[in-house]
C-alpha atoms as a PDB file:
ATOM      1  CA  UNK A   1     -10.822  22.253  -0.512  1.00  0.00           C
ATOM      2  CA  UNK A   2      -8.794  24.603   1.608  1.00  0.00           C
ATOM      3  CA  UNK A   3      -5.629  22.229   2.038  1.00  0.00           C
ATOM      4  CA  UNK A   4      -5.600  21.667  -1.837  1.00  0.00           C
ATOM      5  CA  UNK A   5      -5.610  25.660  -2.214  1.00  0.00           C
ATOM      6  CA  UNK A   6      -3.087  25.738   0.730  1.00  0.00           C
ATOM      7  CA  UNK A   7      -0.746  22.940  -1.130  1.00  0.00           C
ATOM      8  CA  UNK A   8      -0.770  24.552  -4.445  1.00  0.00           C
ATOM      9  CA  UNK A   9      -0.196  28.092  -3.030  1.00  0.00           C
ATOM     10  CA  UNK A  10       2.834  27.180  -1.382  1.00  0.00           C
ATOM     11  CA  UNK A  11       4.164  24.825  -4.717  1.00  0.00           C
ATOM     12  CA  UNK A  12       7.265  26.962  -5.508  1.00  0.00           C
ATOM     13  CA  UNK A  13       6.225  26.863  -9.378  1.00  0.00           C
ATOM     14  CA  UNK A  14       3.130  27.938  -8.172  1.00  0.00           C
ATOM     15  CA  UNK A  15       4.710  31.009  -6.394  1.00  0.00           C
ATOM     16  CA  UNK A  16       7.028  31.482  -8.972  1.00  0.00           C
ATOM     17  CA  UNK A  17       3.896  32.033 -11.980  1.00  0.00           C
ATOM     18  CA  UNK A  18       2.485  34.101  -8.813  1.00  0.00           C
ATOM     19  CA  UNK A  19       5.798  36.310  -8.795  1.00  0.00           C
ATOM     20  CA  UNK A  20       5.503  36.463 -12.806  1.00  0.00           C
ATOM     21  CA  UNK A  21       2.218  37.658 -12.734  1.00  0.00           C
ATOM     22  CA  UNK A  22       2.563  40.429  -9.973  1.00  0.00           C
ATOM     23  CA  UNK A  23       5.405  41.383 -12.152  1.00  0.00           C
ATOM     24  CA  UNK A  24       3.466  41.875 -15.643  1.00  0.00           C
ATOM     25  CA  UNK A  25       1.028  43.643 -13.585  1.00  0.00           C
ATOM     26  CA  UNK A  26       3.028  46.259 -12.322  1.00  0.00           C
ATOM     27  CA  UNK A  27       4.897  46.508 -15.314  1.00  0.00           C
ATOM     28  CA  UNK A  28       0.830  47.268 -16.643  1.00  0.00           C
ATOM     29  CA  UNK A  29      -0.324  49.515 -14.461  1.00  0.00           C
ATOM     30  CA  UNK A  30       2.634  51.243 -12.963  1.00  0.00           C
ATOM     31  CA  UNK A  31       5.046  50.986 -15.798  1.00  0.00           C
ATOM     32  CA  UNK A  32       7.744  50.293 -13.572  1.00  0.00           C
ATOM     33  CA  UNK A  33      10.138  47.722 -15.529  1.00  0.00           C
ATOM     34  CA  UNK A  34      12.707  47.633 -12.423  1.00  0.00           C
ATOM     35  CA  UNK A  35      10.160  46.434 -10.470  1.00  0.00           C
ATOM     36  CA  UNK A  36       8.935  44.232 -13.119  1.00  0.00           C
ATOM     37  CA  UNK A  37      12.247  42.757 -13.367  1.00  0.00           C
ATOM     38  CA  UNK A  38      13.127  42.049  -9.897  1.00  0.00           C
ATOM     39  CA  UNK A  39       9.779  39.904  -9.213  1.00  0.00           C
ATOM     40  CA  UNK A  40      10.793  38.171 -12.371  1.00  0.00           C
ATOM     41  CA  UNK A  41      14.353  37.357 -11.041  1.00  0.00           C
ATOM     42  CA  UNK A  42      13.046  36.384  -7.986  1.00  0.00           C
ATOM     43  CA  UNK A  43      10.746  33.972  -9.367  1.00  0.00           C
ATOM     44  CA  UNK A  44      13.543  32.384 -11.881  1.00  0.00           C
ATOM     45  CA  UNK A  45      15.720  32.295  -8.139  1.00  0.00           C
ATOM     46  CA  UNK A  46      13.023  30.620  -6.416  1.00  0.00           C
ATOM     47  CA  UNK A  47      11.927  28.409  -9.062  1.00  0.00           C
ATOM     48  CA  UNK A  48      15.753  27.120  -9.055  1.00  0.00           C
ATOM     49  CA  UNK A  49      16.690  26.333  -5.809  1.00  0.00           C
ATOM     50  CA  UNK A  50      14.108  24.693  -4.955  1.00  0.00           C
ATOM     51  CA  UNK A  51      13.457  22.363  -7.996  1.00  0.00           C
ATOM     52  CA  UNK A  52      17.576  21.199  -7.164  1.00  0.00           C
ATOM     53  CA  UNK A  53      17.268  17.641  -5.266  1.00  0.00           C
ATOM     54  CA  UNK A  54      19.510  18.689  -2.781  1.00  0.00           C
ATOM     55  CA  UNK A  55      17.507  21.854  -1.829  1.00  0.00           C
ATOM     56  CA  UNK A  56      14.540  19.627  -1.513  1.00  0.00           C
ATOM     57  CA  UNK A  57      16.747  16.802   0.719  1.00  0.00           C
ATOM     58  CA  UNK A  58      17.941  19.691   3.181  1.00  0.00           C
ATOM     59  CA  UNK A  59      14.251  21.041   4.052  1.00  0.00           C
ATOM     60  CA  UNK A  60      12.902  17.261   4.190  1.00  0.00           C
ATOM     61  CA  UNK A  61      16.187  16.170   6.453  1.00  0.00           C
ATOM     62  CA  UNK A  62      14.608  17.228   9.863  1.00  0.00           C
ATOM     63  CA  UNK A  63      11.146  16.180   8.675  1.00  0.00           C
ATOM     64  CA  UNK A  64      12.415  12.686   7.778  1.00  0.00           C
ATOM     65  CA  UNK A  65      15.518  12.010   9.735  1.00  0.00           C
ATOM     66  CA  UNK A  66      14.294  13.147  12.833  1.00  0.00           C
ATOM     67  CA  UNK A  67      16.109  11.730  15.682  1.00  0.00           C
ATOM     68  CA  UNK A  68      13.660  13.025  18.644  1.00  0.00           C
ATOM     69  CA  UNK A  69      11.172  10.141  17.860  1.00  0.00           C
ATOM     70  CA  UNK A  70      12.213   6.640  18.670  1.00  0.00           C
ATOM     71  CA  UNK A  71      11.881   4.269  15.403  1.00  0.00           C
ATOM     72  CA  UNK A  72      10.780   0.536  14.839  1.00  0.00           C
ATOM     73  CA  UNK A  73      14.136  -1.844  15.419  1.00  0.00           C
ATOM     74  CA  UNK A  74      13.585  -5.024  12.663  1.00  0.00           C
ATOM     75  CA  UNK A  75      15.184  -6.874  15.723  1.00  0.00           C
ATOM     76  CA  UNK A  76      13.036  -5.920  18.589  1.00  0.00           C
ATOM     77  CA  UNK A  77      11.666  -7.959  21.190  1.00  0.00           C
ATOM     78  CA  UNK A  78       8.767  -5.389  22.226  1.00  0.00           C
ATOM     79  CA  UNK A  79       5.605  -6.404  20.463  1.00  0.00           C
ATOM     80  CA  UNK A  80       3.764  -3.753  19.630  1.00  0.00           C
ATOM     81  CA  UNK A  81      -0.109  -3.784  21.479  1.00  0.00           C
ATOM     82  CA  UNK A  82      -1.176  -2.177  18.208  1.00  0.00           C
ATOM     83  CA  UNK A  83      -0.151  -1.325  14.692  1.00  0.00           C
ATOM     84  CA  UNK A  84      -1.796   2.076  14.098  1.00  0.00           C
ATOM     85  CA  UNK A  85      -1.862   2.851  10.606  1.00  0.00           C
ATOM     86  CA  UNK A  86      -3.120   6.918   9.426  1.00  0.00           C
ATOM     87  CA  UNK A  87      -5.143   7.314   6.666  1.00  0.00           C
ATOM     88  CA  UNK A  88      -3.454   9.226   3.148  1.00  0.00           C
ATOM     89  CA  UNK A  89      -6.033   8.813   0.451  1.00  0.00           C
ATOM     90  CA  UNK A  90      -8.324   6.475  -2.269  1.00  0.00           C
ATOM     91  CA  UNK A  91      -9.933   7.953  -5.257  1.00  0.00           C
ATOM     92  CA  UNK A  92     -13.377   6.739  -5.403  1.00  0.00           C
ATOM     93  CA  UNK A  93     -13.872   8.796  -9.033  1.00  0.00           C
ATOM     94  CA  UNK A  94     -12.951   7.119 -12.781  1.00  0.00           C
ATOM     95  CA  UNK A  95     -13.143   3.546 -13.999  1.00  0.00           C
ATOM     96  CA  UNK A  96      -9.913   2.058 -13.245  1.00  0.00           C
ATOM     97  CA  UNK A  97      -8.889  -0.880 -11.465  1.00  0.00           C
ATOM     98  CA  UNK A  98      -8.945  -1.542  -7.771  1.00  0.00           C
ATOM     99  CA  UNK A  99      -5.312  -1.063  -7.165  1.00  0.00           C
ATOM    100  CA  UNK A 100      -4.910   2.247  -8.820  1.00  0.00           C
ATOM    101  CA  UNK A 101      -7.396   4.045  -6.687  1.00  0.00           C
ATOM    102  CA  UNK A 102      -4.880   3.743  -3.802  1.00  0.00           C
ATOM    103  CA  UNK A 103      -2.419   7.124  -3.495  1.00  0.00           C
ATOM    104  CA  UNK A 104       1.320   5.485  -3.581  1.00  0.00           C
ATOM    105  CA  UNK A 105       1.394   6.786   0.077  1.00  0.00           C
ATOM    106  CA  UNK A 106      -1.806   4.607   1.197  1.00  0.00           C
ATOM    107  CA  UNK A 107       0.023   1.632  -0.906  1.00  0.00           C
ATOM    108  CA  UNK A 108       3.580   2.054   0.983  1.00  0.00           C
ATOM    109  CA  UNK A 109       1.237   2.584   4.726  1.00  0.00           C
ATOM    110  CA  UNK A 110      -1.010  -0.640   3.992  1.00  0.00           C
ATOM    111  CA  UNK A 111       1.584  -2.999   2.438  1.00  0.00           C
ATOM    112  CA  UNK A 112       4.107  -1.945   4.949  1.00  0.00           C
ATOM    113  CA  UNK A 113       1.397  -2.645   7.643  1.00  0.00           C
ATOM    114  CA  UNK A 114       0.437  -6.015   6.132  1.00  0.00           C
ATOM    115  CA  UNK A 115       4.084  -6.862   6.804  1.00  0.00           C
ATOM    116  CA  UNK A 116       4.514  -5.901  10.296  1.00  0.00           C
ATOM    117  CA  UNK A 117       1.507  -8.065  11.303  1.00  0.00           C
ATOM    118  CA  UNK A 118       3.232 -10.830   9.593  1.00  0.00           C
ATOM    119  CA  UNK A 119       5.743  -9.944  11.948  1.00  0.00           C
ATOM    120  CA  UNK A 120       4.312  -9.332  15.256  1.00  0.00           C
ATOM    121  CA  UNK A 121       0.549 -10.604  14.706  1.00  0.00           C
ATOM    122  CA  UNK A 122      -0.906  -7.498  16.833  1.00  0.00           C
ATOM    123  CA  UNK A 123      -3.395  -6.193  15.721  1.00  0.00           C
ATOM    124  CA  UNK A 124      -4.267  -3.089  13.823  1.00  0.00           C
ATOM    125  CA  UNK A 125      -6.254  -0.041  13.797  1.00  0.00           C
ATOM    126  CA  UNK A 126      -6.927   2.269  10.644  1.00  0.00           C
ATOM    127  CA  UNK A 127      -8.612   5.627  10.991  1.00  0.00           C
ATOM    128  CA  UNK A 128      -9.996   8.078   8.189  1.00  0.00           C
ATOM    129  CA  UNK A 129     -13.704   8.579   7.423  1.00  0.00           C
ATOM    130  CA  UNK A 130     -15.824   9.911   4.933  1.00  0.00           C
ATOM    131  CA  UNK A 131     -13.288  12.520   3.714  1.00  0.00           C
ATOM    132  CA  UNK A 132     -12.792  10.954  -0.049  1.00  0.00           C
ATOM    133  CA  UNK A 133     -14.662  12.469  -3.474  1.00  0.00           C
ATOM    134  CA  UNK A 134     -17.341  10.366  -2.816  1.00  0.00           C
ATOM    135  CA  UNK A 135     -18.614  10.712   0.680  1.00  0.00           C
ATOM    136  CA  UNK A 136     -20.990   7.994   1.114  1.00  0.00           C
ATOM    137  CA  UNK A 137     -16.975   5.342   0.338  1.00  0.00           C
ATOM    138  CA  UNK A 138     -15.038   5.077   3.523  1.00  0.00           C
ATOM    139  CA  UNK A 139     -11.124   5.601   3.313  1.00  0.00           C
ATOM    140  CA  UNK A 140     -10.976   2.829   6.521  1.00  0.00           C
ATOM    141  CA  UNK A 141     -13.204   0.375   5.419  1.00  0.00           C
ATOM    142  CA  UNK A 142     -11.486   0.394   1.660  1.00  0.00           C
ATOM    143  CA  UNK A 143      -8.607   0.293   3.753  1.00  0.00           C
ATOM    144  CA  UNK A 144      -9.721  -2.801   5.773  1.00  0.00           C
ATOM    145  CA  UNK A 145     -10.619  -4.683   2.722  1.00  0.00           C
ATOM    146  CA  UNK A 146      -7.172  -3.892   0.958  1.00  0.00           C
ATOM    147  CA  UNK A 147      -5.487  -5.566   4.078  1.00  0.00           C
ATOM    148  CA  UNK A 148      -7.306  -8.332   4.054  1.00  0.00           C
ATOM    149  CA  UNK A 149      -6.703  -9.053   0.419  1.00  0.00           C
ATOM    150  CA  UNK A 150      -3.065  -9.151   1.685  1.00  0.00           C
ATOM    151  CA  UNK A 151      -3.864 -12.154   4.394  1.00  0.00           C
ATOM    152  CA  UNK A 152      -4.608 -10.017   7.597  1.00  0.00           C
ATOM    153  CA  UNK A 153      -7.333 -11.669   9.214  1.00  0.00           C
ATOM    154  CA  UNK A 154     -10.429  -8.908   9.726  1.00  0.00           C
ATOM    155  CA  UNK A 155     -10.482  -9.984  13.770  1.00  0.00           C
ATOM    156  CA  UNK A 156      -6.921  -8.356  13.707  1.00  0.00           C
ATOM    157  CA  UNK A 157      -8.531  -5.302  12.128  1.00  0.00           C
ATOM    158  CA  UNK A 158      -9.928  -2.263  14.208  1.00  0.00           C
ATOM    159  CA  UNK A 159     -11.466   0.466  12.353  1.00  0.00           C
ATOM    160  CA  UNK A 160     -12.019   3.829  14.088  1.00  0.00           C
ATOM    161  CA  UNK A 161     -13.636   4.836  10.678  1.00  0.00           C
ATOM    162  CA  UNK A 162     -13.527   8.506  11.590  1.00  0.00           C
ATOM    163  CA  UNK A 163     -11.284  11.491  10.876  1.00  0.00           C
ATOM    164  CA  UNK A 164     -10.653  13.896   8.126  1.00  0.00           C
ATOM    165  CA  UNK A 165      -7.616  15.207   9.036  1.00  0.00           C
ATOM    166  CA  UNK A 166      -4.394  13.930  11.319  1.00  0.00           C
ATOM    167  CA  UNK A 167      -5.760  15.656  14.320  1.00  0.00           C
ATOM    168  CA  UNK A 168      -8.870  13.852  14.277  1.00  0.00           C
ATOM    169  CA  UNK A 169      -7.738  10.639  13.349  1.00  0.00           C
ATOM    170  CA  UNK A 170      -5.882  10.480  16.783  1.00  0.00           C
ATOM    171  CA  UNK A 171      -8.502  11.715  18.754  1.00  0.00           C
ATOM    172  CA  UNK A 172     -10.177   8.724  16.819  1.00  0.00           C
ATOM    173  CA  UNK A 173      -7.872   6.023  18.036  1.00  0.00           C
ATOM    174  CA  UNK A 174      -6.855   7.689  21.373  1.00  0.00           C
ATOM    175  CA  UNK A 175      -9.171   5.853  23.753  1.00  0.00           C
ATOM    176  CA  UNK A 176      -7.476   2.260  22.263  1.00  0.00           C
ATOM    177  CA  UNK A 177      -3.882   3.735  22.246  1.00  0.00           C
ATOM    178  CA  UNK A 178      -3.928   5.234  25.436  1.00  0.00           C
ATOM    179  CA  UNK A 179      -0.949   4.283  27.744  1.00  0.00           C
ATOM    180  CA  UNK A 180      -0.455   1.001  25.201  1.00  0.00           C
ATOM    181  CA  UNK A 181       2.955   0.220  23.350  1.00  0.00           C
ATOM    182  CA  UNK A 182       1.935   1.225  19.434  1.00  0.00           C
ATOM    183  CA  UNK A 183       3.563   0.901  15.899  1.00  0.00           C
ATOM    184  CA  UNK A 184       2.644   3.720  13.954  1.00  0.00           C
ATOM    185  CA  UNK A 185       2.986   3.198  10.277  1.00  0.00           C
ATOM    186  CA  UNK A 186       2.593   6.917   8.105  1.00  0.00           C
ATOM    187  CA  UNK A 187       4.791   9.310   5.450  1.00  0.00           C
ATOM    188  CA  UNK A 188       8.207   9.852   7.045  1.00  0.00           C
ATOM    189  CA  UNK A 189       7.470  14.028   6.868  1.00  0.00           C
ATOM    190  CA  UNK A 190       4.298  13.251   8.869  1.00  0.00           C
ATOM    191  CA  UNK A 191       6.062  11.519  11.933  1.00  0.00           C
ATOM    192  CA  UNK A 192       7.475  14.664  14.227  1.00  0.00           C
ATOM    193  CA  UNK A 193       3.622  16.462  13.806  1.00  0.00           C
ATOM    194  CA  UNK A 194       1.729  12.636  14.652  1.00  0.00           C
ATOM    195  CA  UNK A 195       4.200  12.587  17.556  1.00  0.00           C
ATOM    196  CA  UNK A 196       3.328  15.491  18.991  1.00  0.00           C
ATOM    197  CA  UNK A 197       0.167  14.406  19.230  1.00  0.00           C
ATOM    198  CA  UNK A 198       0.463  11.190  20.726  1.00  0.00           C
ATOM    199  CA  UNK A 199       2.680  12.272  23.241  1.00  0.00           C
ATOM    200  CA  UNK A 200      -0.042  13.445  25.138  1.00  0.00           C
ATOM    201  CA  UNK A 201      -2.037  10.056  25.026  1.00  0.00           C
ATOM    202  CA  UNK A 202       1.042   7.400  25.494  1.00  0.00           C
ATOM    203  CA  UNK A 203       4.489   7.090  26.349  1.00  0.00           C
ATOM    204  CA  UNK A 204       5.454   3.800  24.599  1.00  0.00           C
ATOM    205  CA  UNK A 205       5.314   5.170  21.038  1.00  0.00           C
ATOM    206  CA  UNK A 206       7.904   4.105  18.296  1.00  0.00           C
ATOM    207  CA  UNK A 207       7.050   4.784  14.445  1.00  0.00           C
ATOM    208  CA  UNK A 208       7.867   3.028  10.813  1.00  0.00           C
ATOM    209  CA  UNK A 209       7.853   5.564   8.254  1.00  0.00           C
ATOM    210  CA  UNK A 210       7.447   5.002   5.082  1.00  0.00           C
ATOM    211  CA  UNK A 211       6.763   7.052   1.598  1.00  0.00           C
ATOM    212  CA  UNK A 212      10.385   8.793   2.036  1.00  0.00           C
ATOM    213  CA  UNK A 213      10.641  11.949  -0.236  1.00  0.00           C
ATOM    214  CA  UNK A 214      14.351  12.040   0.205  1.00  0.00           C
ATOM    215  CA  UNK A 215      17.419  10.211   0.377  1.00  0.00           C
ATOM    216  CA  UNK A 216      18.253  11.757   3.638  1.00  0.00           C
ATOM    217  CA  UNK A 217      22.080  12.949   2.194  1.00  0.00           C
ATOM    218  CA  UNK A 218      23.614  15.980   3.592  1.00  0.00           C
ATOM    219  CA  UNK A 219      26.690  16.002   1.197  1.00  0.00           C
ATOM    220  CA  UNK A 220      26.150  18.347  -1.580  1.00  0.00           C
ATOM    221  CA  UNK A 221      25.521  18.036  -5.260  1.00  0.00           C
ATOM    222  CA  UNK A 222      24.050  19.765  -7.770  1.00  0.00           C
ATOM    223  CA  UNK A 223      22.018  18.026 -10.894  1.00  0.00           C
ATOM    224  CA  UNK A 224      19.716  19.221 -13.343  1.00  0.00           C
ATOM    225  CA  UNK A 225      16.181  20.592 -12.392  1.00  0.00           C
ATOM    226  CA  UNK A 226      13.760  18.356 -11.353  1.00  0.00           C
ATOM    227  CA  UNK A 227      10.013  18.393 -11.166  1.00  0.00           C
ATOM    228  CA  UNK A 228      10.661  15.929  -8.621  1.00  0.00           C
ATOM    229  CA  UNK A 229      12.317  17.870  -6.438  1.00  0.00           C
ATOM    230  CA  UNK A 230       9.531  20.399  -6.460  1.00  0.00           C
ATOM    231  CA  UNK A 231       6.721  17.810  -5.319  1.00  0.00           C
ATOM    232  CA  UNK A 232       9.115  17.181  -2.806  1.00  0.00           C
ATOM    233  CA  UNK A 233       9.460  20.962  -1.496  1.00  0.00           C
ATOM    234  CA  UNK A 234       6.187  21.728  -1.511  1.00  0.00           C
ATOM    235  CA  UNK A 235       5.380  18.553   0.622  1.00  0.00           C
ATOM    236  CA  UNK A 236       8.037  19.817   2.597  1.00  0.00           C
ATOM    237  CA  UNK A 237       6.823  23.814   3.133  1.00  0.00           C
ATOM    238  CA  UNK A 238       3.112  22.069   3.563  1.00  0.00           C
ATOM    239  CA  UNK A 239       4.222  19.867   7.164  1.00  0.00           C
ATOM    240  CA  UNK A 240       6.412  23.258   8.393  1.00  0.00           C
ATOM    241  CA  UNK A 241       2.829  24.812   7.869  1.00  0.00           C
ATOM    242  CA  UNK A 242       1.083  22.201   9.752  1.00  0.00           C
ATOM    243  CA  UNK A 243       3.632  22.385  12.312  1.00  0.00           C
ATOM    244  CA  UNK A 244       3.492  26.177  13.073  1.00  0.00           C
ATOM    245  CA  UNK A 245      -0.859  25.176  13.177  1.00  0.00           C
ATOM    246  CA  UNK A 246      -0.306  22.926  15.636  1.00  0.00           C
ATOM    247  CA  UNK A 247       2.102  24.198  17.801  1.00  0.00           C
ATOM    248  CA  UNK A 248      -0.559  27.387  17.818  1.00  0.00           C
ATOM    249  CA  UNK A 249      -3.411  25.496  18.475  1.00  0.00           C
ATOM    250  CA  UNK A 250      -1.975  22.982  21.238  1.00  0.00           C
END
C-alpha cells in the first residue's frame, strides 16, 4: 500500500491537481490570488514538461542506457550458470483469461526468459512470494507455470518463491547466485538499483533488460502531450526514489 501511495504522489499530474488544490485553498482562506496564481502556473509548467516524450526520454536515459553495467552480447560464448528472472506482478482479482492477469512487464521478463533458455539451456530461477491481491496465489509459482507453458522444462526451473520487494528477492536467490556467472532478465529502469545489489554477492553479472520506457534518443524534439510520457516520468522519479533508499540504507 505504501509504494502505490508513493507512485501516485510523485505522478506529475498527480502533483500538478496537488499544486491546484493548495492553490484554491489559499486563494480560500488567505485570499491571496498572487499566490493562487503562481501554484497554478507552476502546476500547468510541471504538468508540461514532463508529459513531453523527450522530457520523459532524458530522465529515463541514465536509468536505461546505463553504461556502468555490462549487458547480454546475442553472440556470446559465456553461458550463463543461471538465468535469474525478478518478479513485476499477476493480478489474481476479476474473471479474465489466463494471459491477461500477467502485467506487460512480467510478459516482456518471462517471454524474454523463455527465449534465453532456448538459447543457452541454463537454468532459471524466479523469485517473488505472496505479495499479489490474493495472498494465499504465488507470483513465482504462476510464474513457473507460465514458463513452462512456453516449453521450459520445470527441472530447469528454480523457484526461491520469496520476496516482496527487489531487496528481498536477492537476498532470496543470493545463496544460488553467489560467485556464479548470471543472466538477469528485469525492466531496463530497474537494472543500475538490482546491480547494486548483486555486486556484493557476484562478480560475473551481465543483465537483459527488457520493458524499455524510452527510445533512449538524446536529440531533441518536441510533440504534442502525452499521457504516455507521464507513465513514463513517474516510473522514472519512482527508481531515483528507490535509489536515494538504497544508497541510505546500504
Amino acid at each position: 500500500m505504501f509504494k502505490a501511495l508513493v507512485i501516485e504522489l510523485i505522478s506529475p499530474l498527480q502533483t500538478s491537481l496537488f499544486l491546484v488544490f493548495m492553490a484554491a485553498i489559499a486563494q480560500r482562506i488567505l485570499r491571496n490570488k498572487r499566490l493562487a496564481s503562481t501554484l497554478v502556473c507552476i502546476s500547468l509548467v510541471w504538468l508540461l514538461i514532463w508529459s513531453q516524450p523527450y522530457s520523459a526520454d532524458l530522465l529515463l536515459y541514465p536509468l536505461e542506457r546505463n553504461l556502468e553495467v555490462k549487458k547480454h552480447q546475442h553472440d556470446s560464448q559465456e553461458l550463463p550458470d543461471f538465468i535469474f528472472v525478478l518478479a513485476c506482478y499477476y493480478n489474481t482479482e476479476g474473471d479474465v483469461p489466463e494471459v491477461s492477469r500477467w502485467s506487460s512487464c512480467s510478459l516482456q521478463r518471462l517471454v524474454q526468459t523463455a527465449m534465453l533458455y532456448k538459447q543457452t539451456k541454463s537454468k532459471i530461477i524466479i523469485s517473488g512470494g505472496y505479495f499479489l491481491e490474493n495472498k494465499d496465489i504465488s507470483y513465482s509459482q504462476k510464474a513457473e507455470a507460465f514458463l513452462m507453458s512456453l516449453g521450459v522444462p520445470q527441472d530447469k526451473i528454480i523457484l526461491t518463491d520469496e520476496g516482496t520487494n527487489t531487496h528481498e528477492e536477492i537476498v532470496s536467490a543470493s545463496q544460488l547466485v553467489m560467485n556464479k556467472n548470471v543472466l538477469v532478465v528485469t525492466t531496463a529502469t530497474h537494472v543500475r538499483r538490482v546491480s547494486n545489489e548483486l555486486k556484493h554477492i557476484t562478480n560475473h553479472v551481465v543483465f537483459f533488460p527488457v520493458d524499455y520506457h524510452s527510445a533512449g534518443t538524446l536529440t531533441p524534439y518536441l510533440t504534442m502531450p502525452s499521457l504516455a510520457a507521464l507513465t513514463a516520468s513517474r516510473s522514472a522519479f519512482y527508481e531515483y526514489l528507490a535509489l536515494v533508499k538504497q544508497r541510505a540504507t546500504q
